[in-house]
C-alpha atoms as a PDB file:
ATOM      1  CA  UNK A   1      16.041   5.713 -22.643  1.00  0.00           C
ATOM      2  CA  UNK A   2      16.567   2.621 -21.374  1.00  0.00           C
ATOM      3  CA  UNK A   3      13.853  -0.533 -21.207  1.00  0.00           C
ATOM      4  CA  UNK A   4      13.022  -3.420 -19.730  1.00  0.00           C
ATOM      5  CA  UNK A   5      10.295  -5.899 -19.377  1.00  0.00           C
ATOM      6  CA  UNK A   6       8.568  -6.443 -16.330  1.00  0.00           C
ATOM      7  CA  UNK A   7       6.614  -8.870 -14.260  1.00  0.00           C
ATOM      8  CA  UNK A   8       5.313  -8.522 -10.358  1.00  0.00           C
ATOM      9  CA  UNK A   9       3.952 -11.290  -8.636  1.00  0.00           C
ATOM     10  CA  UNK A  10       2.656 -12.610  -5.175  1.00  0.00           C
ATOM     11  CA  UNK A  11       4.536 -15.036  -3.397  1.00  0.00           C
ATOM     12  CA  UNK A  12       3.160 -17.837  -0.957  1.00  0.00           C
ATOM     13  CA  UNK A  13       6.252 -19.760   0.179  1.00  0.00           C
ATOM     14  CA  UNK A  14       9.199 -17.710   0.395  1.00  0.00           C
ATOM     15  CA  UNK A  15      11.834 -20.329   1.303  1.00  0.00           C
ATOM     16  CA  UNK A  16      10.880 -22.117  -1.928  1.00  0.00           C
ATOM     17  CA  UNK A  17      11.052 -19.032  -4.365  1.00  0.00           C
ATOM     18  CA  UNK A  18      14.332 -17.720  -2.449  1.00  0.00           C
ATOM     19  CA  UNK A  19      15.589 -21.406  -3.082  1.00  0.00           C
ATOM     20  CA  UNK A  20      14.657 -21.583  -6.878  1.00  0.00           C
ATOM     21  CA  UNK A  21      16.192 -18.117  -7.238  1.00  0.00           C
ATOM     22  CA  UNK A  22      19.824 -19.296  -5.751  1.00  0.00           C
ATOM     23  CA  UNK A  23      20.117 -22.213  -8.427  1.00  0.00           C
ATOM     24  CA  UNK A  24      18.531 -20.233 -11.072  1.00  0.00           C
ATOM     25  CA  UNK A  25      21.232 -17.327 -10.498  1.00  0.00           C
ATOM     26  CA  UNK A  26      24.190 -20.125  -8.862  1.00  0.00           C
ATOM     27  CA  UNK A  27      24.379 -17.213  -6.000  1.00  0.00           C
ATOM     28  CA  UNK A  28      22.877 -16.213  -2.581  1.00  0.00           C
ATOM     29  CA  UNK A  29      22.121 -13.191  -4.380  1.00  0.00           C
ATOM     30  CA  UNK A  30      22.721  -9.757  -2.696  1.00  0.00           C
ATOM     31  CA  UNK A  31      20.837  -8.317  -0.065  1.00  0.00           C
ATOM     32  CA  UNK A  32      19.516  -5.053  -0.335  1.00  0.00           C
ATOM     33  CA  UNK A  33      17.762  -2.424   2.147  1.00  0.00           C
ATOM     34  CA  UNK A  34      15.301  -0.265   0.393  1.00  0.00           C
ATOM     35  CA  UNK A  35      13.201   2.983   0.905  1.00  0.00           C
ATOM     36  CA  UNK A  36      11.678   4.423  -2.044  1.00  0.00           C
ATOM     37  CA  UNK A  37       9.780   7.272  -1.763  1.00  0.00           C
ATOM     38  CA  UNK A  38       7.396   8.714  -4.630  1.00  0.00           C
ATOM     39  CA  UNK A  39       6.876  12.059  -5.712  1.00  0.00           C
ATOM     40  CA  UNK A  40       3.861  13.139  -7.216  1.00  0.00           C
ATOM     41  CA  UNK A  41       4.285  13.692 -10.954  1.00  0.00           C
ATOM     42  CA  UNK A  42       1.469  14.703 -13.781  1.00  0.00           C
ATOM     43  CA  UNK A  43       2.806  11.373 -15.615  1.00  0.00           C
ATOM     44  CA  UNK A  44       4.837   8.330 -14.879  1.00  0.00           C
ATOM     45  CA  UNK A  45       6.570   7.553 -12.025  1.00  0.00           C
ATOM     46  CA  UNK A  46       9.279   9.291 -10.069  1.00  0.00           C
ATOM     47  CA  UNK A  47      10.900   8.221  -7.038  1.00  0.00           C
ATOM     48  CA  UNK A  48      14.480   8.137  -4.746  1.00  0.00           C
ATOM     49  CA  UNK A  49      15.782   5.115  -4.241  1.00  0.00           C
ATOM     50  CA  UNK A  50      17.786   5.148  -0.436  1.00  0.00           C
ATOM     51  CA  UNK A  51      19.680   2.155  -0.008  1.00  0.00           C
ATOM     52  CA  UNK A  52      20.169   3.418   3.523  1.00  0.00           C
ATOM     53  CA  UNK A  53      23.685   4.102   3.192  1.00  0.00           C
ATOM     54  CA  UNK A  54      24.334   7.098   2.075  1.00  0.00           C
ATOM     55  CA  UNK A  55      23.780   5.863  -1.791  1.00  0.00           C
ATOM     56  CA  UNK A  56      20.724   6.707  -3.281  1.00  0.00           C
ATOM     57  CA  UNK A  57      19.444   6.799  -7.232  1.00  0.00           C
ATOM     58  CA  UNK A  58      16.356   8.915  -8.996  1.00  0.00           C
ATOM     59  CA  UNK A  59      14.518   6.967 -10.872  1.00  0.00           C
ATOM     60  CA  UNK A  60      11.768   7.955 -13.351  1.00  0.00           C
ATOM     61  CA  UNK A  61      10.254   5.333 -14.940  1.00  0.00           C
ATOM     62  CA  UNK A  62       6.537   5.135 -17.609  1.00  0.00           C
ATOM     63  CA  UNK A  63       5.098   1.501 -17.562  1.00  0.00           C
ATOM     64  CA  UNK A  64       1.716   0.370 -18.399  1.00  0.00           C
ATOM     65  CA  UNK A  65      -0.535  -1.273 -15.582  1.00  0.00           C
ATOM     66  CA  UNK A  66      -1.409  -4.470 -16.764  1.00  0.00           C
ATOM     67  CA  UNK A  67      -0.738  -8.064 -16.254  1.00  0.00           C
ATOM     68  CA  UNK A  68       1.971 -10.135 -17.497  1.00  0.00           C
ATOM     69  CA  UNK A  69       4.796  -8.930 -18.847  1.00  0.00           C
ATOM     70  CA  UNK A  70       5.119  -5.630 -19.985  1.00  0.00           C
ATOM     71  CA  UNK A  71       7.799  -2.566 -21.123  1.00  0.00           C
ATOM     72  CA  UNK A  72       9.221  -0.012 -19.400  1.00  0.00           C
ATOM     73  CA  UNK A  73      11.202   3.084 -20.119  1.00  0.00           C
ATOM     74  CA  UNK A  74      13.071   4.225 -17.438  1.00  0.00           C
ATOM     75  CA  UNK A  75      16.129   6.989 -16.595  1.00  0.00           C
ATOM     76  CA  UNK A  76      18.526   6.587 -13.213  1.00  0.00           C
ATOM     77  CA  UNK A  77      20.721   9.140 -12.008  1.00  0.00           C
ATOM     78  CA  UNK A  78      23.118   8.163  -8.904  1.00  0.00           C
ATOM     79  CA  UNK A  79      23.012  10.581  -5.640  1.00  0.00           C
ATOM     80  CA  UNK A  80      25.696  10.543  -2.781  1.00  0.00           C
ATOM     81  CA  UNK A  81      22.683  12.693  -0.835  1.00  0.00           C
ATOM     82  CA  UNK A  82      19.290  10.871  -0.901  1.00  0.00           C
ATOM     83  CA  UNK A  83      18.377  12.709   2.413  1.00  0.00           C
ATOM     84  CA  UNK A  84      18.895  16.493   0.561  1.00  0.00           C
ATOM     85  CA  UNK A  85      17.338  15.382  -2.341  1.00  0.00           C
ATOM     86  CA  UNK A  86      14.312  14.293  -1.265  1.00  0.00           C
ATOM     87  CA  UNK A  87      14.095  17.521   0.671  1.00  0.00           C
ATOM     88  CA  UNK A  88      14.338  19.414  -2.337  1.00  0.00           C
ATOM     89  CA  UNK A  89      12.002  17.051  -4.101  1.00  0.00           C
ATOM     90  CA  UNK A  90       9.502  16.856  -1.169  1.00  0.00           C
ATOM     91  CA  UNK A  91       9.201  20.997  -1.305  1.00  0.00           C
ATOM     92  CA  UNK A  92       9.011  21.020  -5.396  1.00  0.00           C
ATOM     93  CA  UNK A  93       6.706  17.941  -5.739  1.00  0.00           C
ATOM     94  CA  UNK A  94       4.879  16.361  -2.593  1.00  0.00           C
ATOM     95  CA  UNK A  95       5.271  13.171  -1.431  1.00  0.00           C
ATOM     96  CA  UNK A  96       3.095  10.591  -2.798  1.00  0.00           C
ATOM     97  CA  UNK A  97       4.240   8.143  -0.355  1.00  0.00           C
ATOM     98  CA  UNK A  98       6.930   5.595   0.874  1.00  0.00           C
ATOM     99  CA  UNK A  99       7.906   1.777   0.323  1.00  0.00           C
ATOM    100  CA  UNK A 100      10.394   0.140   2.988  1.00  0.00           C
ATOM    101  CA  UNK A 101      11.509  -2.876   1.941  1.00  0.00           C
ATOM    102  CA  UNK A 102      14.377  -5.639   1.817  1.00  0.00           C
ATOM    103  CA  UNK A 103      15.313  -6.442  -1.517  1.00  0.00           C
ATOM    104  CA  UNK A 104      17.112 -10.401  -2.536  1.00  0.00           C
ATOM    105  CA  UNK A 105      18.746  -9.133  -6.023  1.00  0.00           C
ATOM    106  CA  UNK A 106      19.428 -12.528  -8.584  1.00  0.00           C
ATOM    107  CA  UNK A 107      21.222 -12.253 -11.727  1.00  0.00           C
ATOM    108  CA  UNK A 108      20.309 -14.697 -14.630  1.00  0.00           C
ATOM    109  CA  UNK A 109      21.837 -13.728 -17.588  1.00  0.00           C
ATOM    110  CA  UNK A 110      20.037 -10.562 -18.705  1.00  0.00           C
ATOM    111  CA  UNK A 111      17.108 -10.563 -16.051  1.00  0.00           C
ATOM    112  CA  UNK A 112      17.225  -8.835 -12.713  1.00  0.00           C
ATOM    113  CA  UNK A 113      15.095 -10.861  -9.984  1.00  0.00           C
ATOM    114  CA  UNK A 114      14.242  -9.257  -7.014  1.00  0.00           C
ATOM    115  CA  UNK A 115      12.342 -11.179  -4.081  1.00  0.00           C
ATOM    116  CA  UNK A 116      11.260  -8.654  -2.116  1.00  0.00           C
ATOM    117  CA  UNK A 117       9.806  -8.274   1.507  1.00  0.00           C
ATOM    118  CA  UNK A 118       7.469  -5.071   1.381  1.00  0.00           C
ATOM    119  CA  UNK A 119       6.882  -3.701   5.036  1.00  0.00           C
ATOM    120  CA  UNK A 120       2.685  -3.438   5.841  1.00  0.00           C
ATOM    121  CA  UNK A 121       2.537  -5.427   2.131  1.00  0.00           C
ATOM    122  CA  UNK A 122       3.937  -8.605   2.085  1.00  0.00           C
ATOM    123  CA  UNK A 123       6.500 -10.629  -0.173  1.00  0.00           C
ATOM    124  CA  UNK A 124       6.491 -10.567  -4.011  1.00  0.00           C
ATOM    125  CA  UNK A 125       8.845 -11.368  -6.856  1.00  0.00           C
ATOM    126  CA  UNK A 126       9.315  -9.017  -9.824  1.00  0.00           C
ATOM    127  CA  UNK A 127      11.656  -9.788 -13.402  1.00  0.00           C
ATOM    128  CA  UNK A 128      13.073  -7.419 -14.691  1.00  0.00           C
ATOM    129  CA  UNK A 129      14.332  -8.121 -18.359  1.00  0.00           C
ATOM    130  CA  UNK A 130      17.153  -5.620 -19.454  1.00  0.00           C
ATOM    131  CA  UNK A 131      16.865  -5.261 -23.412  1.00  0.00           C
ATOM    132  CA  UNK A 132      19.406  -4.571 -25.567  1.00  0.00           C
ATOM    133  CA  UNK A 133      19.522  -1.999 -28.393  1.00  0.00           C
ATOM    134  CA  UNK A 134      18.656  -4.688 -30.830  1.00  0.00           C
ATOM    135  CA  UNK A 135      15.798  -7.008 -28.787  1.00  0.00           C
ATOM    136  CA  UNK A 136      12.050  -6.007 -29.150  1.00  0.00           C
ATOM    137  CA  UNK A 137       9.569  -5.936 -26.302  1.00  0.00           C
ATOM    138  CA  UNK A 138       8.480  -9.844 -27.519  1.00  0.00           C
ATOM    139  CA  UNK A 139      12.093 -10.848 -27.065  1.00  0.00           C
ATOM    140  CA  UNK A 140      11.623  -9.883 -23.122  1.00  0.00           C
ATOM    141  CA  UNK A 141       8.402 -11.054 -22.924  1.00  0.00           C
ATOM    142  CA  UNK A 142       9.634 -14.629 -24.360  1.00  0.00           C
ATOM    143  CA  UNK A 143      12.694 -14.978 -21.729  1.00  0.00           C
ATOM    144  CA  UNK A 144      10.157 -13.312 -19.226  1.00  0.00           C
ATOM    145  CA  UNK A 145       7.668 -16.178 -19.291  1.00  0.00           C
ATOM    146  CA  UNK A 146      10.510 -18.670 -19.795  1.00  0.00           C
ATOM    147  CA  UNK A 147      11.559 -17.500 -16.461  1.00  0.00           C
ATOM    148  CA  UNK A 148       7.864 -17.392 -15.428  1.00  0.00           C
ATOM    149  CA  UNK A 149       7.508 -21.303 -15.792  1.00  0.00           C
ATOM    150  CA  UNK A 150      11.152 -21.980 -13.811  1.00  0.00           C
ATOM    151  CA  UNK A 151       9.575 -19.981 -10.814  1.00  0.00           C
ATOM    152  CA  UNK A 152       6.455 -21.441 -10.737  1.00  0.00           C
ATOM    153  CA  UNK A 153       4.606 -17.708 -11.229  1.00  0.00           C
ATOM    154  CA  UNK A 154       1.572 -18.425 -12.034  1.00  0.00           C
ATOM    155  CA  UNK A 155      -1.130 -16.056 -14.154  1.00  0.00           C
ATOM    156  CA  UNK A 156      -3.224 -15.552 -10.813  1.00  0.00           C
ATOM    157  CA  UNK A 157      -0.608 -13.991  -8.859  1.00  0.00           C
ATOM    158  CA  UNK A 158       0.369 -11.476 -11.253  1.00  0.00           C
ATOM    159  CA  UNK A 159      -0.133  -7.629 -10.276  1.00  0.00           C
ATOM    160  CA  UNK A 160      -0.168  -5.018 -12.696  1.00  0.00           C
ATOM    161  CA  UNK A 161       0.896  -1.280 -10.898  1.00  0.00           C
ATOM    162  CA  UNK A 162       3.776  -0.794  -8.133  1.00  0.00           C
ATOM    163  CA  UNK A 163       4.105  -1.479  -4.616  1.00  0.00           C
ATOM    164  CA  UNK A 164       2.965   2.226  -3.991  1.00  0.00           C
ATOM    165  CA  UNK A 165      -0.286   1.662  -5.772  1.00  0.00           C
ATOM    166  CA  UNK A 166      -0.708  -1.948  -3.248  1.00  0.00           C
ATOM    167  CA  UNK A 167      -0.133  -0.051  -0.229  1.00  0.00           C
ATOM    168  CA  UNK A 168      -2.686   2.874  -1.191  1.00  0.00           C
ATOM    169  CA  UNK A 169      -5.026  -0.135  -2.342  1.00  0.00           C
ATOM    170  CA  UNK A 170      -5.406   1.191  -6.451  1.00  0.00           C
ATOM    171  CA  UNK A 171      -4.167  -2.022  -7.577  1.00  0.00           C
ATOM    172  CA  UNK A 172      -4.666  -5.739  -6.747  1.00  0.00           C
ATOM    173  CA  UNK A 173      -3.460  -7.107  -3.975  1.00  0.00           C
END
């Protein structure tokens, strides 16, 4: 299964942040339109991914909820029908609930960044460390906080669970 390391964090000035981001990644970084909606599971997360044109991915994914940086094992599989799926899933699972959101996605080197506007949540940033076979969790936690310190991300702003668990208010804010 694959893994990465994670981070989430507020943001307060988004010009700033989306600024740092281009000369961190030397790109304008690719806009994205989002709609993930989660299923209800007995562990982990599971949820569609609907980039709103006719792409979609499933993506299950276990991660602690803490602060700072932290692992996660995750599985994607691509769909060419996000609508039927989630039918299907809807009737099988239930719908936990939806995010909407516009996604800013920044390469630098092996890190995804994602400065995201969440709609009824606000605007965050989130890392996203891919490891390789060989790197341990502390080698994505290293380049995490590395990255931490170029952003200005401070240990306040952190969040520990997923935009799901903001919007239904089980996590901080």
């Amino acid at each position: 299964m694959p893994r990465n390391v994670e981070i989430k964090a507020k943001i307060f000035n988004w010009e700033q942040t989306l600024q740092v981001c281009q000369e961190l990644s030397k790109s304008n970084g690719e806009k994205i339109s989002q709609r993930d909606i989660f299923f209800n599971t007995p562990q982990g997360r599971l949820k569609l991914r609907d980039f709103q044109d006719g792409r979609g991915q499933l993506i299950y994914y276990e991660r602690p909820d803490m602060l700072g940086p932290k692992l996660s094992n995750y599985a994607i599989s691509n769909t060419a029908d996000p609508a039927g799926l989630e039918d299907v899933l809807t009737q099988a699972l239930g719908v936990r609930g939806k995010v909407v959101k516009e996604r800013f996605l920044f390469l630098v080197g092996q890190t995804r960044i994602h400065l995201d506007r969440v709609q009824d949540l606000g605007e965050f940033i989130e890392l996203e460390v891919v490891l390789t076979d060989s790197q341990t969790s502390q080698d994505g936690d290293l380049i995490a906080q590395q990255l931490m310190n170029s952003l200005g991300i401070s240990q306040e702003n952190l969040l520990t669970g997923a935009y799901m668990d903001l919007l239904q208010g089980s996590k901080n804010p």
